[in-house]
Structures are given as structure tokens and as C-alpha cells.
C-alpha atoms as a PDB file:
ATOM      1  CA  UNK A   1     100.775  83.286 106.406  1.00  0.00           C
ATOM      2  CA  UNK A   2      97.606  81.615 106.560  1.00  0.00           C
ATOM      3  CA  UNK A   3      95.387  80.981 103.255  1.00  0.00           C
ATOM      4  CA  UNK A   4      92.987  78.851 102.053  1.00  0.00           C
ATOM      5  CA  UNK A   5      89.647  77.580 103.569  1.00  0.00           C
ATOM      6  CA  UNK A   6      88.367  74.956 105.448  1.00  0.00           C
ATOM      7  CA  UNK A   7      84.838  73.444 105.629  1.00  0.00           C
ATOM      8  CA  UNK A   8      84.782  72.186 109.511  1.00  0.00           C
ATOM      9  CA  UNK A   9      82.133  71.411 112.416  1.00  0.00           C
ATOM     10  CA  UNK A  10      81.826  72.587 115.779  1.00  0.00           C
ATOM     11  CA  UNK A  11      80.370  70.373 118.251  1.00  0.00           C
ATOM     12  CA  UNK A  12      77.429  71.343 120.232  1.00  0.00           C
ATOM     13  CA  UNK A  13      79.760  72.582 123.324  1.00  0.00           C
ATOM     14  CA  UNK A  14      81.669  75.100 120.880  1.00  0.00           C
ATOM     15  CA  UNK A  15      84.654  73.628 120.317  1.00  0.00           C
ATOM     16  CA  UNK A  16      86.358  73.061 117.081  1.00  0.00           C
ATOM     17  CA  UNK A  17      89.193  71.069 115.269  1.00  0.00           C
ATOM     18  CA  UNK A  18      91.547  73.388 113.680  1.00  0.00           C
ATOM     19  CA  UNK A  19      92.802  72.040 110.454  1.00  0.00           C
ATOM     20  CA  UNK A  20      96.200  70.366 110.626  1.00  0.00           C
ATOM     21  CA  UNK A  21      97.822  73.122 108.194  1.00  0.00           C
ATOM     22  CA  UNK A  22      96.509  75.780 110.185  1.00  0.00           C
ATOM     23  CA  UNK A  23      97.470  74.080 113.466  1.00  0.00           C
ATOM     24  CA  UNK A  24     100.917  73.813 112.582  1.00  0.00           C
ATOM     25  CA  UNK A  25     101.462  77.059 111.861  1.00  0.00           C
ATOM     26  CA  UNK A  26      99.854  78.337 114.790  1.00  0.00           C
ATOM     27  CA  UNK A  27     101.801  76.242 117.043  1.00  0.00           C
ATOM     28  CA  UNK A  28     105.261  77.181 115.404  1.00  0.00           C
ATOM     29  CA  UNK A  29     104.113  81.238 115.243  1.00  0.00           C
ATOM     30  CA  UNK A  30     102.862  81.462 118.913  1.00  0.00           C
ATOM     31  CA  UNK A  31     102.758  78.343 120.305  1.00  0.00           C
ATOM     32  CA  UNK A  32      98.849  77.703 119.846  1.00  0.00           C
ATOM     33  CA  UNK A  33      97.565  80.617 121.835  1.00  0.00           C
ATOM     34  CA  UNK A  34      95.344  83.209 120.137  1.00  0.00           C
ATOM     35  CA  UNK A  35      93.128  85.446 120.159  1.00  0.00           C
ATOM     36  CA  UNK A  36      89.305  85.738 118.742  1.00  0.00           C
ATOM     37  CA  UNK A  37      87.249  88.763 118.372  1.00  0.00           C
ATOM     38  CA  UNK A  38      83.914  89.845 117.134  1.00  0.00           C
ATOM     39  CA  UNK A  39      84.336  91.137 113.321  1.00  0.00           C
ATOM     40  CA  UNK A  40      83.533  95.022 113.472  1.00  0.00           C
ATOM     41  CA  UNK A  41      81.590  94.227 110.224  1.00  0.00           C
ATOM     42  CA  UNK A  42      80.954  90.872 109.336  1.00  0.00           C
ATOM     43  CA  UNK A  43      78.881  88.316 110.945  1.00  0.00           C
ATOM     44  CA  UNK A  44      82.263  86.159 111.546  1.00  0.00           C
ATOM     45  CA  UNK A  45      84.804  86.185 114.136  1.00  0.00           C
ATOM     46  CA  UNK A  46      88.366  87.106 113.998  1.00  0.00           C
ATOM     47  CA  UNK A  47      90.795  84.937 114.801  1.00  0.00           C
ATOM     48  CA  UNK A  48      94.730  86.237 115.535  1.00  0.00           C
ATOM     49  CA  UNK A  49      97.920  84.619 116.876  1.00  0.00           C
ATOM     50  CA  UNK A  50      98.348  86.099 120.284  1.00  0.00           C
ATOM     51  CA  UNK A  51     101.749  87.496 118.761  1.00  0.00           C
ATOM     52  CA  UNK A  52      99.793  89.247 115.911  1.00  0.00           C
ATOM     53  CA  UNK A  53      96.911  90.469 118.154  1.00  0.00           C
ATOM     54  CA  UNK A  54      99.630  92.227 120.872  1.00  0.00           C
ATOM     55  CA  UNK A  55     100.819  94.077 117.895  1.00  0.00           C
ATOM     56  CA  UNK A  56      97.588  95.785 116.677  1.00  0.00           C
ATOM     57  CA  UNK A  57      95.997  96.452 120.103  1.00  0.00           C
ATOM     58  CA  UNK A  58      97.720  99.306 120.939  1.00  0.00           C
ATOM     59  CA  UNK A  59      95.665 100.325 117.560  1.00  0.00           C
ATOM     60  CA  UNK A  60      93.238  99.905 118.478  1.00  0.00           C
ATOM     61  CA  UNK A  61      93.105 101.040 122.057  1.00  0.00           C
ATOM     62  CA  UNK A  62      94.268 104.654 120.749  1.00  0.00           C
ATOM     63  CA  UNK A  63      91.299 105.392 118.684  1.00  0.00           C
ATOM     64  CA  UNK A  64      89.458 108.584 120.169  1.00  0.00           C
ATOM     65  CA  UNK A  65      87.223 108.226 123.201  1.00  0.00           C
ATOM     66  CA  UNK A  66      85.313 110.739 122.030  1.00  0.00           C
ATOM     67  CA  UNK A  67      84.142 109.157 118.800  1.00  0.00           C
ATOM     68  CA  UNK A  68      81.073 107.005 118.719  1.00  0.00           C
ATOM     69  CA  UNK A  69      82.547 104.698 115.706  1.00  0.00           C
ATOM     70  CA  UNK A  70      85.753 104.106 117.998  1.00  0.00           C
ATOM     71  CA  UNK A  71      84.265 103.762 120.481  1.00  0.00           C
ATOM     72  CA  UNK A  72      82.345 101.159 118.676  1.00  0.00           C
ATOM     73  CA  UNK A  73      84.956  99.395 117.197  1.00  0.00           C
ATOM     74  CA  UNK A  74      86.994  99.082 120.911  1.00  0.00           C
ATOM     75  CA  UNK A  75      83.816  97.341 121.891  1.00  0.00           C
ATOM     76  CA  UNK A  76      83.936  94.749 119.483  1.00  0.00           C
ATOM     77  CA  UNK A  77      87.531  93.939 119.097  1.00  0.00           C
ATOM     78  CA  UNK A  78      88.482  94.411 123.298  1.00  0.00           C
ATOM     79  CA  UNK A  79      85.296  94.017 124.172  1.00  0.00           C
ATOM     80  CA  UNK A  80      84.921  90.732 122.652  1.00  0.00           C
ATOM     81  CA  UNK A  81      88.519  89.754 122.677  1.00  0.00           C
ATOM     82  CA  UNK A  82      88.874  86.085 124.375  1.00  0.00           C
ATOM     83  CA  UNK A  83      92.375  84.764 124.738  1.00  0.00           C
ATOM     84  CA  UNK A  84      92.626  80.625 123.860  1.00  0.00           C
ATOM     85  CA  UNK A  85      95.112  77.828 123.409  1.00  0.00           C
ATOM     86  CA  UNK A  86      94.706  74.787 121.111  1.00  0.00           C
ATOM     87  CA  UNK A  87      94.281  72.046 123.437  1.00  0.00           C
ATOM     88  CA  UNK A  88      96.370  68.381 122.945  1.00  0.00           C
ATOM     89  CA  UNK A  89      93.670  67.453 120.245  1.00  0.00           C
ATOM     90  CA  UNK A  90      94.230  70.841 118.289  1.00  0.00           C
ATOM     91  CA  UNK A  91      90.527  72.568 119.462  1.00  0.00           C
ATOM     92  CA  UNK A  92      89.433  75.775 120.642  1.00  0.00           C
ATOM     93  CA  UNK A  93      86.375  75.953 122.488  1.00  0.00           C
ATOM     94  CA  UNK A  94      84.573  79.044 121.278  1.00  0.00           C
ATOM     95  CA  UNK A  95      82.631  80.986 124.054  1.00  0.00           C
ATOM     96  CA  UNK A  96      78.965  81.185 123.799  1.00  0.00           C
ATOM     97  CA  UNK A  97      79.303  85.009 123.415  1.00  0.00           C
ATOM     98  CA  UNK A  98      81.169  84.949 120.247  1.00  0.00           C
ATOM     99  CA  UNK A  99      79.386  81.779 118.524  1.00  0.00           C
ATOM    100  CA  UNK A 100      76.163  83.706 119.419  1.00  0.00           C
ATOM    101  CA  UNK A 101      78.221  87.396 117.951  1.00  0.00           C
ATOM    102  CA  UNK A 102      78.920  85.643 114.571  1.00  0.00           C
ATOM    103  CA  UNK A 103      75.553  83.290 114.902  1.00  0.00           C
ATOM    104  CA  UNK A 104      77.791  80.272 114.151  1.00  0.00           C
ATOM    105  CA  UNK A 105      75.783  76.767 114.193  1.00  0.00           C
ATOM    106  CA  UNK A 106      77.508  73.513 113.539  1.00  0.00           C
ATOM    107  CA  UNK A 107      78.532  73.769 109.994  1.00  0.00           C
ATOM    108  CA  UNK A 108      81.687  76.878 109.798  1.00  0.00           C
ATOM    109  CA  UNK A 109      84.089  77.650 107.449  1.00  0.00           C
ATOM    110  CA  UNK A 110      87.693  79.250 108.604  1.00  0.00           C
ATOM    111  CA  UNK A 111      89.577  81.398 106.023  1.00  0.00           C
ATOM    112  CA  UNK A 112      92.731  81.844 105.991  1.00  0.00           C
ATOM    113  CA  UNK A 113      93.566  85.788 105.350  1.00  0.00           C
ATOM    114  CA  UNK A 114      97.121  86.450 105.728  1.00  0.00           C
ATOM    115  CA  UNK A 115      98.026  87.462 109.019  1.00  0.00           C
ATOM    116  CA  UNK A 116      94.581  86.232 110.510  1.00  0.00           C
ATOM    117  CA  UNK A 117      91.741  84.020 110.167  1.00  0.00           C
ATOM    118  CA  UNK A 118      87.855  84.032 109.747  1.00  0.00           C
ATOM    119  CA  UNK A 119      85.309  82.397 110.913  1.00  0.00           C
ATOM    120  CA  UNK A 120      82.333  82.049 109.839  1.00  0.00           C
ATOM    121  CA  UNK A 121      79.105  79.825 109.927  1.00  0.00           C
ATOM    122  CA  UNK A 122      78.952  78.130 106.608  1.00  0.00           C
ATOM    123  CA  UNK A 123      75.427  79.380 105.432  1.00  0.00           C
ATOM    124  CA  UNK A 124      76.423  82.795 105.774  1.00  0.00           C
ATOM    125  CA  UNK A 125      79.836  82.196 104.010  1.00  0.00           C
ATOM    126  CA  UNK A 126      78.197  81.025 101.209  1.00  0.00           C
ATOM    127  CA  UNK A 127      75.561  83.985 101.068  1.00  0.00           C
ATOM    128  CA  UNK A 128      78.458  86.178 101.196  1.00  0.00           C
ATOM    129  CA  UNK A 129      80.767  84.720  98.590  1.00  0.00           C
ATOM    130  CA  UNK A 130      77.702  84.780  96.034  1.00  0.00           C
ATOM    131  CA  UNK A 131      76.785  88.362  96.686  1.00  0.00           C
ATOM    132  CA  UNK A 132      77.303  90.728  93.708  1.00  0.00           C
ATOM    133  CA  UNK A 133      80.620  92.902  94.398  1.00  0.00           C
ATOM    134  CA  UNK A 134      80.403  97.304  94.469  1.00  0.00           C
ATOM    135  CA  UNK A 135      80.849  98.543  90.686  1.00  0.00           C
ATOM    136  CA  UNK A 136      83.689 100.555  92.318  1.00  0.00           C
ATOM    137  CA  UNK A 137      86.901  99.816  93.389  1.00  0.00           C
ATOM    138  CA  UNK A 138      88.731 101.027  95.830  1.00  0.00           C
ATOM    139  CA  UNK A 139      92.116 103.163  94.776  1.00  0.00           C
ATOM    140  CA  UNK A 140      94.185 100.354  95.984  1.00  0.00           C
ATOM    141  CA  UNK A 141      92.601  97.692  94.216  1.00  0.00           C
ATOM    142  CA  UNK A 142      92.411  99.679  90.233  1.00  0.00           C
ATOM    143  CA  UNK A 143      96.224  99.182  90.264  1.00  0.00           C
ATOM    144  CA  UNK A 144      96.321  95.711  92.006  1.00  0.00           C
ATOM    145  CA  UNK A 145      97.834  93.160  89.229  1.00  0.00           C
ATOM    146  CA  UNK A 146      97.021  89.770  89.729  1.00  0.00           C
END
């Protein structure tokens, strides 16, 4: 389970250092190969073990043809889906397509979310965290207890 997150920089070829926690765990769950995607939201990127991803693209794959949102949201997660492996010093190289996708500059920050991660470019990590929540809650979150 991955949470938690991590202030890091990406060097001006795209690649990044993932955080030693992280790392581990990635290496022990799927032997550093994942997966990163555009967000279908967000202006972040997705980031799965390979393992995980397998599992939810058949998902996402099935979603009707015929419907403009799935459609939609099978371009950005296949569409955008790049298969990568932590190399000996524990970076990822993130295509240009995806650092321009989630407009990610030098500065990022990499959440932890459970079964996933985020990424994100640090300015618009911060904008997000301070931004006022809805007034409503979903269903699942009135009977959350924390």
C-alpha cells in the first residue's frame, strides 16, 4: 500500500528518483515495472504497478464504444498508458507526452494513494490541496469514520 507524499525533482530529460520507501515496495510488488497514465481528471499522472494496472484494464477496455465519455476515458488511460522499469539508480524517465499531459516542470510531488500513485507538478499540488472542498459529500463518505 503506498501512502504518504514526497516533494522530488525531475531533471530536465524527465527522469525522476523514486523515493526509497516507494522504491522498495515497487520492487518487491512487481519487480519495478509500472505503468503511468494520463489522470482522466486531474492535471497529474497515474502511476500503477504493472501487476495492479493488468488487473483494471480489462475495465477499462470494456467501457462502451459507443459512448463519448468512454470513449474518452480509454483515450487517456490506454491511450496514454506507457509501460517503465526503475532503472539501477531507482528512476523512471517520464515521456515528454505525459510530463507535457500533467504540465509537470522540475519541482513534483508523488502521492501515495493506496493501490497507486500521483504525480503531480508541485505548483499545482499545492493549488489543489488549498482549494475549498464541495459542501456535499458523497454517500460513501457521510458514514466514513475516521
Amino acid at each position: 500500500m503506498f501512502t504518504g507524499n514526497y516533494a522530488i525533482n525531475m531533471d530536465a530529460k524527465g527522469r525522476m528518483a523514486v523515493p526509497t520507501r516507494i522504491r522498495e515496495g515497487l520492487v518487491e510488488l512487481c519487480a519495478g515495472r509500472l505503468v503511468v497514465t494520463a489522470h482522466t481528471e486531474d492535471p497529474c499522472l497515474l502511476v500503477y504497478p504493472e501487476s495492479r494496472w493488468l488487473e483494471i484494464l480489462p475495465s477499462i477496455q470494456a467501457l462502451p464504444a459507443m459512448n463519448k465519455a468512454a470513449r474518452r476515458v480509454q483515450r487517456l488511460l490506454i491511450g496514454h498508458a506507457c509501460p517503465l522499469e526503475l532503472d539501477g539508480n531507482g528512476r523512471i524517465l517520464v515521456p515528454p507526452t505525459l510530463r507535457a499531459h500533467a504540465q509537470l516542470d522540475k519541482k513534483l510531488m508523488l502521492a501515495g494513494l493506496g493501490e497507486k500513485l500521483e504525480l503531480w507538478d508541485e505548483a499545482a499540488w499545492t493549488a489543489q490541496m488549498q482549494e475549498p472542498g464541495d459542501d456535499q459529500l458523497p454517500e460513501e463518505l457521510q458514514s466514513l469514520v475516521l
